[in-house]
C-alpha atoms as a PDB file:
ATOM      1  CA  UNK A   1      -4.694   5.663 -70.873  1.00  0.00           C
ATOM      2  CA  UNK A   2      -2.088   5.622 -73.335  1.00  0.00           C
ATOM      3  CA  UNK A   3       1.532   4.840 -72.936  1.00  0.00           C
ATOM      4  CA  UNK A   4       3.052   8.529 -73.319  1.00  0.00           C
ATOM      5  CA  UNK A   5       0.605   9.602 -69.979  1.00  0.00           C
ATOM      6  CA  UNK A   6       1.139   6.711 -68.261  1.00  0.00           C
ATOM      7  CA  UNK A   7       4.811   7.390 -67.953  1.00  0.00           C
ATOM      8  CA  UNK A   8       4.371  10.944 -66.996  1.00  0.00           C
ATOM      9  CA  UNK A   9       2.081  10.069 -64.493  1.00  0.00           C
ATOM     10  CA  UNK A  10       4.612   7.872 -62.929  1.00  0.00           C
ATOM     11  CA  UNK A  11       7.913  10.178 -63.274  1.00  0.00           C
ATOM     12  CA  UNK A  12       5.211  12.961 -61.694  1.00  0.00           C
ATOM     13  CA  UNK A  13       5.015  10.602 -58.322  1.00  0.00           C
ATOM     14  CA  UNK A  14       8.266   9.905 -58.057  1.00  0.00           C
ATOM     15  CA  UNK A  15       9.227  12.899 -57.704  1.00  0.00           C
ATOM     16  CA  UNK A  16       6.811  14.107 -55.058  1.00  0.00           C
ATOM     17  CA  UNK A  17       8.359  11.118 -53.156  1.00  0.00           C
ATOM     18  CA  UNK A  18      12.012  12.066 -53.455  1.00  0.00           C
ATOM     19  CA  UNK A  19      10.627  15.116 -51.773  1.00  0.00           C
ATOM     20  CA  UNK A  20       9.265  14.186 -48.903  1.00  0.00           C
ATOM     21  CA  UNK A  21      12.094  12.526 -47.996  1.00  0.00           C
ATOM     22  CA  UNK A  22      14.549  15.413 -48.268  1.00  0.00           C
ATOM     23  CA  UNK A  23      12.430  17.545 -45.928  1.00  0.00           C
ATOM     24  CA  UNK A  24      12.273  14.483 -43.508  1.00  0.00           C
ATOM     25  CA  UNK A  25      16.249  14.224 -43.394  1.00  0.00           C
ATOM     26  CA  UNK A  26      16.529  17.807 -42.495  1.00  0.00           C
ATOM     27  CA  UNK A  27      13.886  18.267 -40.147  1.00  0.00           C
ATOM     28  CA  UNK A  28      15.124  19.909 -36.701  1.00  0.00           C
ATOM     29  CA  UNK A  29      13.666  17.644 -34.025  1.00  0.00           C
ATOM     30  CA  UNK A  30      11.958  19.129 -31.082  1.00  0.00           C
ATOM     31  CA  UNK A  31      13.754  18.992 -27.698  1.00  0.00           C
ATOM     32  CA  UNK A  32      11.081  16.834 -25.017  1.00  0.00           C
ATOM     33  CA  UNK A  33      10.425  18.747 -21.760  1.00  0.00           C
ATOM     34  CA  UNK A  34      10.604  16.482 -18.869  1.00  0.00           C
ATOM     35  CA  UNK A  35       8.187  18.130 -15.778  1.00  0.00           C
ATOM     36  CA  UNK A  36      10.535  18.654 -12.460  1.00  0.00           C
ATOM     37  CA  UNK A  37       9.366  17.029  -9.496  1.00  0.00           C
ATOM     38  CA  UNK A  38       9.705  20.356  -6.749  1.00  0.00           C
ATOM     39  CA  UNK A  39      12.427  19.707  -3.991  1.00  0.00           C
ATOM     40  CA  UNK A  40      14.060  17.403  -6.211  1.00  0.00           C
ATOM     41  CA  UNK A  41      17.087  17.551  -8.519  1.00  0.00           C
ATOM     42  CA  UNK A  42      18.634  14.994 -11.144  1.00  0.00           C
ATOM     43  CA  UNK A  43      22.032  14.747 -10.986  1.00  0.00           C
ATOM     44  CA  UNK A  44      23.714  12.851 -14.095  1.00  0.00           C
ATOM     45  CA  UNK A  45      25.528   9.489 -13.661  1.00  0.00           C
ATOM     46  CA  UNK A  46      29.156   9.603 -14.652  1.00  0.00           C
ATOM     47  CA  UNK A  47      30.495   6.492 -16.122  1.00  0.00           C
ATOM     48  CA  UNK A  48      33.695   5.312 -15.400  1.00  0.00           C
ATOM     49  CA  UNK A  49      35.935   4.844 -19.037  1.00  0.00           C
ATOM     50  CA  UNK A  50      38.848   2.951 -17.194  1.00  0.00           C
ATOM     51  CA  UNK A  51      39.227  -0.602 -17.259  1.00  0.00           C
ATOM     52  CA  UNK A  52      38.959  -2.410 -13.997  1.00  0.00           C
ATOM     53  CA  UNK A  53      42.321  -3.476 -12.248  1.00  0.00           C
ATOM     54  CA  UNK A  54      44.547  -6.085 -12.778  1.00  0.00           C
ATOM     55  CA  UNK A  55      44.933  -8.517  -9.624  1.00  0.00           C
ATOM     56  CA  UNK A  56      48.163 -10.117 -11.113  1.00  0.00           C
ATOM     57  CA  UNK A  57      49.671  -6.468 -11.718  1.00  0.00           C
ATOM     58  CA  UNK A  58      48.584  -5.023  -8.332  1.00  0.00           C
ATOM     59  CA  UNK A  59      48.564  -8.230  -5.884  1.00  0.00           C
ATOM     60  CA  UNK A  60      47.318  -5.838  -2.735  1.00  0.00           C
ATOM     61  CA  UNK A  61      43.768  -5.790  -4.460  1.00  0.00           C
ATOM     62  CA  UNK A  62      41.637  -8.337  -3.989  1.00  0.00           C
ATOM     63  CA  UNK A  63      38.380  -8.790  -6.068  1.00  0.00           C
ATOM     64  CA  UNK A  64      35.407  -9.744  -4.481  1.00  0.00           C
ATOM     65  CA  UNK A  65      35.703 -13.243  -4.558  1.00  0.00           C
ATOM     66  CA  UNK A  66      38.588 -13.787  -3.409  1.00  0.00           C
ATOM     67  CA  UNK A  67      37.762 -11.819  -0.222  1.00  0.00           C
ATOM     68  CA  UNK A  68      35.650 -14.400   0.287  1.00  0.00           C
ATOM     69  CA  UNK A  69      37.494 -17.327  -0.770  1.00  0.00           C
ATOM     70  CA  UNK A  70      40.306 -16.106   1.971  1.00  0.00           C
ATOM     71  CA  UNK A  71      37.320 -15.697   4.618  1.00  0.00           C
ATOM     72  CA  UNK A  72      35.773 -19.383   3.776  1.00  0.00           C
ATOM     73  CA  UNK A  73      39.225 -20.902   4.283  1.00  0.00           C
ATOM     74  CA  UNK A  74      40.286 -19.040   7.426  1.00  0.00           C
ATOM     75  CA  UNK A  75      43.675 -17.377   7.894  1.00  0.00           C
ATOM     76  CA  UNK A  76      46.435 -19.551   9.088  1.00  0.00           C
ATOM     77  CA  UNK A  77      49.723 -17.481   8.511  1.00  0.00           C
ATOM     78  CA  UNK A  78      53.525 -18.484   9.673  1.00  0.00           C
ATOM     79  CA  UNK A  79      52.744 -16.177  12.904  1.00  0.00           C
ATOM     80  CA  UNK A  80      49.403 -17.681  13.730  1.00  0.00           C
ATOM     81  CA  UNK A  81      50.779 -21.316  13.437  1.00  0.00           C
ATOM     82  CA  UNK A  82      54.023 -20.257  15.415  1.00  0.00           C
ATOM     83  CA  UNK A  83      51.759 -19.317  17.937  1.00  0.00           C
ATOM     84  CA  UNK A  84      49.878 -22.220  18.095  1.00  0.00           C
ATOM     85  CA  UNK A  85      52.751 -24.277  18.715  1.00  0.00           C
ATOM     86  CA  UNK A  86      54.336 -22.154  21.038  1.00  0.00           C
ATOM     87  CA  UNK A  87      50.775 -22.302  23.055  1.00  0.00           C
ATOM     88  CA  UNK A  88      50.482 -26.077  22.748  1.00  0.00           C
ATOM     89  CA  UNK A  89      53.977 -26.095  24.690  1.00  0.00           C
ATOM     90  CA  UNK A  90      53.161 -23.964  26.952  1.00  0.00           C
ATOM     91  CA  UNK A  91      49.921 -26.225  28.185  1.00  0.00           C
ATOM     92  CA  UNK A  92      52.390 -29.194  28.250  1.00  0.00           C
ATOM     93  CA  UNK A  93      54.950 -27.736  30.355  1.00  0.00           C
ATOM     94  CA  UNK A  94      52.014 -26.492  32.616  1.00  0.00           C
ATOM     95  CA  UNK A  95      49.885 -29.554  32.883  1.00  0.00           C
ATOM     96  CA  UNK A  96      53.305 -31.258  33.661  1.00  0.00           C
ATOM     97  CA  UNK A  97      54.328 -29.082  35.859  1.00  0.00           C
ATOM     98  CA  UNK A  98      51.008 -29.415  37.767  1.00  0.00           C
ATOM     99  CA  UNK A  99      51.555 -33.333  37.678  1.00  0.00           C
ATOM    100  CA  UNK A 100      54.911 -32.622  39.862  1.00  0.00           C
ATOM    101  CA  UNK A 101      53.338 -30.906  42.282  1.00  0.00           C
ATOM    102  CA  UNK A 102      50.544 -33.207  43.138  1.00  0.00           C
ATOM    103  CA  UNK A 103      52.973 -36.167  43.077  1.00  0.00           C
ATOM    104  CA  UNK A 104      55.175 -34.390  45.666  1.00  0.00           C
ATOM    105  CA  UNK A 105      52.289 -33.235  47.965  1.00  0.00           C
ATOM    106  CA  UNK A 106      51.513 -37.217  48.002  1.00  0.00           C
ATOM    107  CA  UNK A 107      54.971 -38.025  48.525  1.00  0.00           C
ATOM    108  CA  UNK A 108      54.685 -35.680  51.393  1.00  0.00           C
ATOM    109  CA  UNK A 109      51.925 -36.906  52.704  1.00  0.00           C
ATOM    110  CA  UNK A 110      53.552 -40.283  52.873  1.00  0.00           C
ATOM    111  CA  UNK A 111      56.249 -39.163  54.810  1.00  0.00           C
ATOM    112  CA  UNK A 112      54.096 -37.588  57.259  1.00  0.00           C
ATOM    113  CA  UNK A 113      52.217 -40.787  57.477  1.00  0.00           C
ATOM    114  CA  UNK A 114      55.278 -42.567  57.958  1.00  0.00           C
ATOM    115  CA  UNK A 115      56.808 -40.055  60.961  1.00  0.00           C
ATOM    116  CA  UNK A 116      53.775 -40.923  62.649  1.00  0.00           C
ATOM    117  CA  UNK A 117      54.448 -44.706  63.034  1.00  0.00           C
ATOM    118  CA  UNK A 118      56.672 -46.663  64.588  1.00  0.00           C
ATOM    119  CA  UNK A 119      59.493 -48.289  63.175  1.00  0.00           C
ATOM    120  CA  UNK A 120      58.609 -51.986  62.473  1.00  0.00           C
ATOM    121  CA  UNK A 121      59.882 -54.494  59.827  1.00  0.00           C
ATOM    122  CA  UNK A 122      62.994 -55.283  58.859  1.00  0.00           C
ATOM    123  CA  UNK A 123      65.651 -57.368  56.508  1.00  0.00           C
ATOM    124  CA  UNK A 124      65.613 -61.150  57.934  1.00  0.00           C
ATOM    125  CA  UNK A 125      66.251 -64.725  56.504  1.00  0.00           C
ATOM    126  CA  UNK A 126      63.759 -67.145  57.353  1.00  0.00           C
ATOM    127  CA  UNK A 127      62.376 -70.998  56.366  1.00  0.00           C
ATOM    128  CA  UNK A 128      58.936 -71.523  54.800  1.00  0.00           C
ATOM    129  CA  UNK A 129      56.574 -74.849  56.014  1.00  0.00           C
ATOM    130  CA  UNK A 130      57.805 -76.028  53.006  1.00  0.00           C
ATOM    131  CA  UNK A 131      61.538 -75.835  53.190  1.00  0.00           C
ATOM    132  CA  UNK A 132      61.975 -72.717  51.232  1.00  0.00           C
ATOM    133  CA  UNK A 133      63.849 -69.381  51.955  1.00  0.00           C
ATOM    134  CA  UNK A 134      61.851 -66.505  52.866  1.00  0.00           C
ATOM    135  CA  UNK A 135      62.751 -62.997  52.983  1.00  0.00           C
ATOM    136  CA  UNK A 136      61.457 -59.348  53.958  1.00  0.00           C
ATOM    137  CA  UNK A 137      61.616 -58.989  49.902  1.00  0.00           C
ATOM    138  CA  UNK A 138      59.068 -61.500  49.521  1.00  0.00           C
ATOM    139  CA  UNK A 139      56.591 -59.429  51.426  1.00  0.00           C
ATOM    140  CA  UNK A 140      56.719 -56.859  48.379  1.00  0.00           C
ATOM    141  CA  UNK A 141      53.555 -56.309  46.599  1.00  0.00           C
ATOM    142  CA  UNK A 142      51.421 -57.734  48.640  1.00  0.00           C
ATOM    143  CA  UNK A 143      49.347 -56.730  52.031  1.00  0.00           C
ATOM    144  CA  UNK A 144      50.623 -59.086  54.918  1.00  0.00           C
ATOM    145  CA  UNK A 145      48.957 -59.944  58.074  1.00  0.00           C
ATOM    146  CA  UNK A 146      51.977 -61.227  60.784  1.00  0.00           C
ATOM    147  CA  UNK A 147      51.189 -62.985  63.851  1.00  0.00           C
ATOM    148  CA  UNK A 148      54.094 -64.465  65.893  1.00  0.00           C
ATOM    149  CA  UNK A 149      53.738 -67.446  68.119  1.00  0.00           C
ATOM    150  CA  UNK A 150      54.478 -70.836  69.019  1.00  0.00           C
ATOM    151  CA  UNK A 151      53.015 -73.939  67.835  1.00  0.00           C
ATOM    152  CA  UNK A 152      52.548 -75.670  71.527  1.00  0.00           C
ATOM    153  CA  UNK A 153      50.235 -72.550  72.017  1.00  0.00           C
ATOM    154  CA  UNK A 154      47.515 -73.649  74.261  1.00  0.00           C
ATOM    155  CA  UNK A 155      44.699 -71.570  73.306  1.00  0.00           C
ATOM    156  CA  UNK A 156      45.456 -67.738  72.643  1.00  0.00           C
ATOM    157  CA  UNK A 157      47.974 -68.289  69.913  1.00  0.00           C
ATOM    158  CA  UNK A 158      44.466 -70.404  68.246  1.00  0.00           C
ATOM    159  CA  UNK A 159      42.811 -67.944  68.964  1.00  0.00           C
ATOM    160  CA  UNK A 160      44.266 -64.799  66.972  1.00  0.00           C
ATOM    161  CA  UNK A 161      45.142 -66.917  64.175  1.00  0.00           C
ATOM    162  CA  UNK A 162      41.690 -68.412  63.966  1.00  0.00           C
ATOM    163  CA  UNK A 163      40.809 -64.304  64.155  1.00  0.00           C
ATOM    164  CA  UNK A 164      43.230 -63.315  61.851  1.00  0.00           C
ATOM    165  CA  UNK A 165      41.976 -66.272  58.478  1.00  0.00           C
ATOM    166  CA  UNK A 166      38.428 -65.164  59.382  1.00  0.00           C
ATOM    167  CA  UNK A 167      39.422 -61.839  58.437  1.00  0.00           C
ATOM    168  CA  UNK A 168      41.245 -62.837  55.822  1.00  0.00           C
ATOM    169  CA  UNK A 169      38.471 -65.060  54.054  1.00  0.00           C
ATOM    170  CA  UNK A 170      35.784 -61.839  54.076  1.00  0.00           C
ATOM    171  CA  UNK A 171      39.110 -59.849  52.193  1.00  0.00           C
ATOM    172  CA  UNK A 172      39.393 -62.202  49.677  1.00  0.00           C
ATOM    173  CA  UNK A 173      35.633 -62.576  49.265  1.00  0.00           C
ATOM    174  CA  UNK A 174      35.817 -58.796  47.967  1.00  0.00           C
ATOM    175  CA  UNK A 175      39.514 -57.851  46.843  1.00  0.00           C
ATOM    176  CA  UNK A 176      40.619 -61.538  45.759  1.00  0.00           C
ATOM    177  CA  UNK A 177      43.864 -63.323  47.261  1.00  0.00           C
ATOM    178  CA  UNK A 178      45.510 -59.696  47.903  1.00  0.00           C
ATOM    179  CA  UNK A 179      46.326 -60.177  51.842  1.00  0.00           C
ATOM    180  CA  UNK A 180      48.790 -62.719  52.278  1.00  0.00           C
ATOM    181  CA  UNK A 181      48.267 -64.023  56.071  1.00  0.00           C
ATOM    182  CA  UNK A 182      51.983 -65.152  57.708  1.00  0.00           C
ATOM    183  CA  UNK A 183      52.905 -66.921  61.121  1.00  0.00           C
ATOM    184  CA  UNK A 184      56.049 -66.590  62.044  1.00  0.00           C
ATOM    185  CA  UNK A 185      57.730 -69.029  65.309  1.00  0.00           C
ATOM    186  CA  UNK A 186      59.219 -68.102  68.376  1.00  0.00           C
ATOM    187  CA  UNK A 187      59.833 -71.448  69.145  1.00  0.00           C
ATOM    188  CA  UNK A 188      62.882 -72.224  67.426  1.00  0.00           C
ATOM    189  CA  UNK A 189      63.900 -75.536  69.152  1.00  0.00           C
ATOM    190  CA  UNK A 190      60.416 -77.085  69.084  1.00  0.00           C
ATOM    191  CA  UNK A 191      58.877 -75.977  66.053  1.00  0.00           C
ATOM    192  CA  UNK A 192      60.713 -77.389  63.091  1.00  0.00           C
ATOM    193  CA  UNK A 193      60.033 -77.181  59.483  1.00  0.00           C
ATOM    194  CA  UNK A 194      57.700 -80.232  59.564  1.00  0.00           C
ATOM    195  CA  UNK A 195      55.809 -79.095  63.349  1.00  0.00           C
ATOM    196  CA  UNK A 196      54.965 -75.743  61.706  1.00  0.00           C
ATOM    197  CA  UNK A 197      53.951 -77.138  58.775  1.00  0.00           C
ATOM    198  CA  UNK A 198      51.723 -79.496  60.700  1.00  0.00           C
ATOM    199  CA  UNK A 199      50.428 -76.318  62.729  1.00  0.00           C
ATOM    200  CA  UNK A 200      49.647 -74.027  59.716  1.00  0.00           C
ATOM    201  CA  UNK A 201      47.366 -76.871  57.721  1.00  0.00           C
ATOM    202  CA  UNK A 202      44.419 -76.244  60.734  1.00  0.00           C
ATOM    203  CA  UNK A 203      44.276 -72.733  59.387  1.00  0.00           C
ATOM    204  CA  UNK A 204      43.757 -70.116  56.049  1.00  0.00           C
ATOM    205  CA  UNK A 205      44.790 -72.413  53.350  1.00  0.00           C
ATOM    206  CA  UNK A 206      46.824 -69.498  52.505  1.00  0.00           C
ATOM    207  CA  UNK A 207      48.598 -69.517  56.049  1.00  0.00           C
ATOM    208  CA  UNK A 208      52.235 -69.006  55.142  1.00  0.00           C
ATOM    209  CA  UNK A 209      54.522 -70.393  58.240  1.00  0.00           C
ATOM    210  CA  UNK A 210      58.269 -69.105  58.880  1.00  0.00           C
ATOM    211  CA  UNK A 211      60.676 -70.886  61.209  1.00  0.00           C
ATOM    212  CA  UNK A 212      64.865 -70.573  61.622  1.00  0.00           C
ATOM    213  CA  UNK A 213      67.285 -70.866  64.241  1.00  0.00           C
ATOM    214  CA  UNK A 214      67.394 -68.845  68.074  1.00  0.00           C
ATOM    215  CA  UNK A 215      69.887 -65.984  66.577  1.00  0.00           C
ATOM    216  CA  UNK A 216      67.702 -65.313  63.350  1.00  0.00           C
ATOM    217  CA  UNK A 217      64.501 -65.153  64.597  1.00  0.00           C
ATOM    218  CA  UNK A 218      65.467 -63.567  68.119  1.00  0.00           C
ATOM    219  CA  UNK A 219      66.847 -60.643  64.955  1.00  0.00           C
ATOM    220  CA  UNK A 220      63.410 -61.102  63.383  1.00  0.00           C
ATOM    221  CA  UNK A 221      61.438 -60.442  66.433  1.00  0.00           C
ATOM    222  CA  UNK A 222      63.422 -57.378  67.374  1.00  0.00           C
ATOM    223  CA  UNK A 223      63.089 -55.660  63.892  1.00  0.00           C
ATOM    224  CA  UNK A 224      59.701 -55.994  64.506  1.00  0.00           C
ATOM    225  CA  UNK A 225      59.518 -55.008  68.068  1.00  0.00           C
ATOM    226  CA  UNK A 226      58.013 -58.792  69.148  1.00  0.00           C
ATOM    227  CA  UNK A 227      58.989 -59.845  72.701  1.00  0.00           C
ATOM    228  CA  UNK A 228      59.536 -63.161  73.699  1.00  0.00           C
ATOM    229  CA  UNK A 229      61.008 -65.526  76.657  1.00  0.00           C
ATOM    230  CA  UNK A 230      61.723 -68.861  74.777  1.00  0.00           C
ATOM    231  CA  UNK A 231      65.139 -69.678  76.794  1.00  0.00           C
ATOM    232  CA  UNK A 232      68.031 -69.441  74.160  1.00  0.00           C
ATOM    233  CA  UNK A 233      69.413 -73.352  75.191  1.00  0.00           C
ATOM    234  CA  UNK A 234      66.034 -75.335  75.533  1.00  0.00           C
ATOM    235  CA  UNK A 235      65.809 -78.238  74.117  1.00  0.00           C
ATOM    236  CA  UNK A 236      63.308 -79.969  71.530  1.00  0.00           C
ATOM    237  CA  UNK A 237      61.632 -82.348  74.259  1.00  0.00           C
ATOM    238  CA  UNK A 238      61.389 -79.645  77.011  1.00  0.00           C
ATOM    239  CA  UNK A 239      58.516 -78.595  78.297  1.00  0.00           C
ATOM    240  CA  UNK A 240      57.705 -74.902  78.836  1.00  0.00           C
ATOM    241  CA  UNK A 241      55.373 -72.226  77.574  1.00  0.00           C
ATOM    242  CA  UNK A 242      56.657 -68.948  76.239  1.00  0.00           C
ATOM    243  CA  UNK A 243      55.625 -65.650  76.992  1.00  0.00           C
ATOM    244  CA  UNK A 244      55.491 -63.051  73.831  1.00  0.00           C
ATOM    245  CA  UNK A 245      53.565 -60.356  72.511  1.00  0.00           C
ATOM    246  CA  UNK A 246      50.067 -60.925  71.590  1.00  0.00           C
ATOM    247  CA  UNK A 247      49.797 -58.669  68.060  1.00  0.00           C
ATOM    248  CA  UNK A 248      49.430 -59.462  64.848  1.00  0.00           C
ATOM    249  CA  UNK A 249      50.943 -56.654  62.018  1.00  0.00           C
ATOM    250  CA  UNK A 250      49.473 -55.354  59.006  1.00  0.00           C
ATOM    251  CA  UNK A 251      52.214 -54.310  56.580  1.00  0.00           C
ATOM    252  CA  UNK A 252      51.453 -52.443  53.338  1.00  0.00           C
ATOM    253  CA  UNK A 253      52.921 -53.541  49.640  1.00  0.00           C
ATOM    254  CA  UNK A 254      55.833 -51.806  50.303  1.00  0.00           C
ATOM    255  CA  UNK A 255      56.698 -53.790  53.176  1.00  0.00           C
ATOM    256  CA  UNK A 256      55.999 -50.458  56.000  1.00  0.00           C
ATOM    257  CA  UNK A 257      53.977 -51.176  59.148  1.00  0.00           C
ATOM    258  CA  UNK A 258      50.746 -49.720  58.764  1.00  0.00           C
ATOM    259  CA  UNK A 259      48.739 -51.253  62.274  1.00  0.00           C
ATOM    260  CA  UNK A 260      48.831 -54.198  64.689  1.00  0.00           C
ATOM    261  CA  UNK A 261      45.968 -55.348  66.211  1.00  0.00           C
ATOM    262  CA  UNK A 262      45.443 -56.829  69.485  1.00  0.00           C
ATOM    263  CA  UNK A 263      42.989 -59.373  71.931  1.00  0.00           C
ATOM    264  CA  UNK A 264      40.926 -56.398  71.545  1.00  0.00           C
ATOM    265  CA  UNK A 265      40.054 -56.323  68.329  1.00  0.00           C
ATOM    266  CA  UNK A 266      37.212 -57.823  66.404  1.00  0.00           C
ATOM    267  CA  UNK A 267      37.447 -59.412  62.614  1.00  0.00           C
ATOM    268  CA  UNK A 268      35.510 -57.076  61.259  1.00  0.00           C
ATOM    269  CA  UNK A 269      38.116 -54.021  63.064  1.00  0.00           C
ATOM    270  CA  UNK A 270      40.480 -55.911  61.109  1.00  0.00           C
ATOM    271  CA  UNK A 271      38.526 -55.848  57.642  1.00  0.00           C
ATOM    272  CA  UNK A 272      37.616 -52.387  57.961  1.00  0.00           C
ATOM    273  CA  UNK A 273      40.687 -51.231  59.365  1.00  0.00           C
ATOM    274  CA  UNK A 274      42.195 -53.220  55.787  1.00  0.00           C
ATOM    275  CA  UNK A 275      39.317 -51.805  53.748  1.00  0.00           C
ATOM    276  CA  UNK A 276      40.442 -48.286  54.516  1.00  0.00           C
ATOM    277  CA  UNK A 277      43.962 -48.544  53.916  1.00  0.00           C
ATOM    278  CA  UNK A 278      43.423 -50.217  50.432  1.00  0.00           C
ATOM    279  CA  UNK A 279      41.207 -47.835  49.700  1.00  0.00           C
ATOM    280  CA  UNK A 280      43.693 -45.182  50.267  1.00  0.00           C
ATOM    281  CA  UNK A 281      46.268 -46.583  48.664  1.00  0.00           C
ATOM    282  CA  UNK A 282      44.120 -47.138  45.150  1.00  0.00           C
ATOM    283  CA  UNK A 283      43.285 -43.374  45.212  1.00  0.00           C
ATOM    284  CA  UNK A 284      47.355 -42.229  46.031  1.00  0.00           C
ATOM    285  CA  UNK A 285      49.084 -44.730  43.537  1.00  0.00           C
ATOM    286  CA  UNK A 286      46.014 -44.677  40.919  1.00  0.00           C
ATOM    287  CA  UNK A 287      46.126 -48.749  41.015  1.00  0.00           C
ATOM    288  CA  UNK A 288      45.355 -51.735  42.463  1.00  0.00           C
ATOM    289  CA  UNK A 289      47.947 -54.474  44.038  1.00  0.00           C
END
């Protein structure tokens, strides 16, 4: 082929191409049916063109998140905590309040306790076996067993005490050294410091004897209702036997009368009888003596 149809050839399909391409730019396209589904309809989607909300310009709207950041933490406002507070008082004052009133039923209860008994114990002055003053104050804090006699006893005055450090022994076996066991004269011109001292040794190790002159313990015995028939002028080398009540007193920590036993009683009346009271006394003061 030579040169001069070659070109034409080429400027021929060009043009043809140029065309096509017109007509495809202004084709009309075809719409696309879509089939209806029967009982159905489509309903278009409208698209929001606003821009979501500022939380720093409107501070009452809360985004999702933080609606549940604010539910993780848990809402404790001024009010809630003033409430709190103002409950935690009010418990306080209650519970307190609550306290009183069992503390004066028990006080009651003492008193009660108290009407019931008689009236023994009293202030006196007295000597120790060992040369030392003894008062009613020294009694404090401590459960006492009393027993009042003479030392020229013949048998029954033996008798109770020997009753009264049996008792005392099983006591401290269980509770420890908390009964203090006391003997207290009515002898005053034959039993000296020294003869009760002498006296009290063939007992509890723990036996505590108390001796003084006609006036103080003639005082001593009536505070605690003791009666006795040593005659007030005898003398040290006389020779008599005196008459007096056959008790021995158990006296709570707080120095009030609590029982007296007897001849009649066993050792083991006297433990339990001491058992119980303790026992009692534990559960009302919440302590041990």
């Amino acid at each position: 082929m030579s040169a001069p149809s070659l070109l034409a050839a080429c400027s021929r399909a060009s043009a043809s191409s140029s065309r096509r391409c017109v007509s495809a730019r202004h084709a009309i396209p075809r719409p696309i049916s879509v089939a209806r589904i029967p009982g159905r309809t489509c309903a278009r989607r409208d698209y929001s063109q606003q821009a979501p909300p500022d939380p720093k310009l409107n501070p009452t709207q809360q985004t999702s998140s933080g609606e549940r950041d604010r539910t993780a933490v848990g809402v404790f406002t001024p009010k809630a905590a003033v409430l709190f507070v103002a409950t935690g008082i009010g418990l306080f004052f209650y519970f307190r309040n609550e306290k009183e009133k069992l503390l004066e039923q028990r006080r009651k209860e003492r008193e009660d306790q108290v009407v019931g008994r008689p009236q023994v114990g009293g202030p006196f002055t007295l000597t120790t076996h060992k040369g030392e003053t003894f008062t009613e104050k020294d009694l404090l804090g401590k459960w006492s067993l009393i027993y009042f006699g003479f030392t020229n006893c013949p048998d029954i005055c033996p008798e109770e005490l020997d009753k009264m450090s049996a008792a005392v022994d099983k006591l401290d076996g269980e509770y420890g050294p908390i009964v203090q066991p006391i003997f207290i004269s009515v002898d005053p011109a034959r039993d000296s410091v020294s003869q009760v001292a002498r006296y009290v040794s063939d007992f509890h190790p723990r036996l505590l004897g108390l001796t003084g002159d006609y006036a103080t313990l003639k005082a001593t015995c009536k505070a605690y209702r003791v009666y006795f028939s040593t005659p007030p002028d005898a003398k040290p080398g006389d020779d008599y036997l005196v008459d007096h009540s056959i008790f021995f007193y158990f006296m709570d920590p707080n120095g009030q009368f609590v029982d007296a036993f007897g001849k009649a009683s066993t050792v083991d009346d006297v433990v339990e009888r001491v058992k119980k009271e303790v026992g009692r006394w534990e559960r009302e003061y919440g302590r041990k003596v």
